[in-house]
Protein backbone atom coordinates (compact mmCIF):
# COMPACT_ATOMS: atom_id res chain seq x y z
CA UNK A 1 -109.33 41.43 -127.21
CA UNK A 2 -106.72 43.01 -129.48
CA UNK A 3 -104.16 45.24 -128.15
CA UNK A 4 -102.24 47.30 -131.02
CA UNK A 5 -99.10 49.83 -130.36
CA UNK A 6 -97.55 51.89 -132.49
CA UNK A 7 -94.47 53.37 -132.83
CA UNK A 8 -91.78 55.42 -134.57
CA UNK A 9 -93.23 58.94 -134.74
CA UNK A 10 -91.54 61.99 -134.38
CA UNK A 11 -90.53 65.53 -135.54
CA UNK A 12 -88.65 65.53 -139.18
CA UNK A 13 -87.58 68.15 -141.71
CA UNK A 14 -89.30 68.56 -144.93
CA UNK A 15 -88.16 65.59 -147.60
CA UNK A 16 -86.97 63.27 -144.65
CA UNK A 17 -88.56 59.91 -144.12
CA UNK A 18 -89.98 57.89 -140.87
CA UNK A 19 -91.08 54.34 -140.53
CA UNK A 20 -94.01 53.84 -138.23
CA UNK A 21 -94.56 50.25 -137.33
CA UNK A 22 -98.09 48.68 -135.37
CA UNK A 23 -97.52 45.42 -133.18
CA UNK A 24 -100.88 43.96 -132.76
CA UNK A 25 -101.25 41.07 -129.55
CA UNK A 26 -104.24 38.93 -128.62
CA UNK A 27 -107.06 37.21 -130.71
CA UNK A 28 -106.40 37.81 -134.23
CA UNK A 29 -108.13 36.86 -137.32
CA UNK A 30 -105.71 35.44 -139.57
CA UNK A 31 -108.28 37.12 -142.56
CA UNK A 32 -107.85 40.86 -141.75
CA UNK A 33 -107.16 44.34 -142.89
CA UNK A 34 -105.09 46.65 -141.34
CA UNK A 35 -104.68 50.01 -141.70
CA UNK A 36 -103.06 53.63 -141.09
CA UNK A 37 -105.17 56.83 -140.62
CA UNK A 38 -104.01 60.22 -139.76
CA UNK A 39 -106.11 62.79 -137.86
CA UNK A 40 -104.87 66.63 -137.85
CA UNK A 41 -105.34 69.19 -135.35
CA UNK A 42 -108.42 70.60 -136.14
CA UNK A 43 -109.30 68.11 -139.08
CA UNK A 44 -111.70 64.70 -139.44
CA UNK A 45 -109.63 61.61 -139.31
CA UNK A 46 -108.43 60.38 -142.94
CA UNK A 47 -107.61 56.75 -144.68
CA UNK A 48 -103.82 56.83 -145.32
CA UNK A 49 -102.98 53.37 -146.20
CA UNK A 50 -104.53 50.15 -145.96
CA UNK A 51 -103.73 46.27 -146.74
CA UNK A 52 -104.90 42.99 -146.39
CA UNK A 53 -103.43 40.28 -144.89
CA UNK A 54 -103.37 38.70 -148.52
CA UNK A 55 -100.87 41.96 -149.39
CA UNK A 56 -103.70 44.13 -151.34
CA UNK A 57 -102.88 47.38 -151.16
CA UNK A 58 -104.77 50.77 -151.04
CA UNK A 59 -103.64 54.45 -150.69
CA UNK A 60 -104.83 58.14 -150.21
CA UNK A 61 -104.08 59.90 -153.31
CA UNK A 62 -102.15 62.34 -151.19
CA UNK A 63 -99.72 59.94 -150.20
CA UNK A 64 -99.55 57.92 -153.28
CA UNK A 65 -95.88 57.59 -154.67
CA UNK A 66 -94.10 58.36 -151.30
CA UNK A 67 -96.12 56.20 -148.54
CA UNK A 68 -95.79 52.29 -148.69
CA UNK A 69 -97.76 50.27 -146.46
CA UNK A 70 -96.53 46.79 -145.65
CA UNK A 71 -97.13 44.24 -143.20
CA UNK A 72 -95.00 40.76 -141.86
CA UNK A 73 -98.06 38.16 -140.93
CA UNK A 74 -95.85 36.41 -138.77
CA UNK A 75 -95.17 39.00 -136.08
CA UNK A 76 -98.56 41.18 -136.47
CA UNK A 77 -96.97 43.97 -137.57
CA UNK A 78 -98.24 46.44 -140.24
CA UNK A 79 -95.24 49.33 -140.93
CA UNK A 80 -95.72 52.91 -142.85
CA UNK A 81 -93.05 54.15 -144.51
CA UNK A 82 -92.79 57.25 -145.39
CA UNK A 83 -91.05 59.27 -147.66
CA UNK A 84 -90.54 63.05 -148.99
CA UNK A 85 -92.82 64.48 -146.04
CA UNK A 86 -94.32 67.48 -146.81
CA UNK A 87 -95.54 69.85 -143.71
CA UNK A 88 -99.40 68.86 -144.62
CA UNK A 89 -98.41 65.14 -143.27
CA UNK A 90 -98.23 66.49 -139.71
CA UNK A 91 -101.15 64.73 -138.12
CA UNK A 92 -101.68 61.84 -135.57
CA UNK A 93 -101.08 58.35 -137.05
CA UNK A 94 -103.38 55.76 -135.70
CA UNK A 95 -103.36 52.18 -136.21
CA UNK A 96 -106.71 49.91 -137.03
CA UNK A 97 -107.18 46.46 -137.13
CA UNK A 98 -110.56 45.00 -138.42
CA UNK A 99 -112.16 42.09 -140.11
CA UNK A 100 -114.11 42.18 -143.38
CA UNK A 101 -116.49 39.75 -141.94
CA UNK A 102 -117.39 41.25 -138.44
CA UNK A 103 -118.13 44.46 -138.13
CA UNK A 104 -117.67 44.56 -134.13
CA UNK A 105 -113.80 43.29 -134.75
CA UNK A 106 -112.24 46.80 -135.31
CA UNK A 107 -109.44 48.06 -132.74
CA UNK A 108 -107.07 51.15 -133.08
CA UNK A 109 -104.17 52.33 -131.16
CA UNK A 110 -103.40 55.26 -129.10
CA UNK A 111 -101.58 57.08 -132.29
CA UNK A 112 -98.49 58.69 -133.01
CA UNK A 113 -97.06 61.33 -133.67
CA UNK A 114 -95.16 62.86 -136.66
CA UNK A 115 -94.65 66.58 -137.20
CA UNK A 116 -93.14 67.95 -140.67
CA UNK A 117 -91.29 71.29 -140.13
CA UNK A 118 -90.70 73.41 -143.47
């Protein structure tokens, strides 16, 4: 089992930044990829940002230029930063862990949230 919490949500002004880090615990593939999503009210659930644990990197094209994914292997712990929010970025920011070898190895956190006021 893999446990994974996020943190470092909240409510920011237009053109501020937040950094939004996921711890992940238990049995962990070293080979993995780990990801951010974002699901708004009303909305589907979207691909924000995702990288492997070899550092390959892959972005929305909405976030491109101020979101940068990164991760530190050692400690588990894939981080979002993100900067010059715009009020469409308001959403809830899961977490996802998953192998590209079995399917049935894909956890997510309980999400977080960030609001963008204008």
């Amino acid at each position: 089992q893999v446990q994974l919490v996020e943190s470092g949500g909240g409510l920011v002004q237009a053109g501020g930044s937040l950094r939004l880090s996921c711890a992940a615990s238990g049995s962990i593939f070293s080979i993995n990829v780990m990801g951010w999503y974002r699901q708004a009210s009303g909305k589907q659930r979207e691909l924000v940002a995702v990288i492997s644990s070899g550092g390959s990197t892959g972005y929305a094209d909405s976030v491109k230029g101020r979101f940068t994914i990164s991760r530190d292997n050692a400690k588990n712990t894939v981080y979002l930063q993100m900067n010059s929010l715009k009020p469409e970025d308001t959403a809830v920011y899961y977490c996802q862990l998953r192998s590209v070898v079995y399917s049935d190895y894909d956890y997510w956190g309980q999400g977080t949230q960030v609001t963008v006021s204008s």
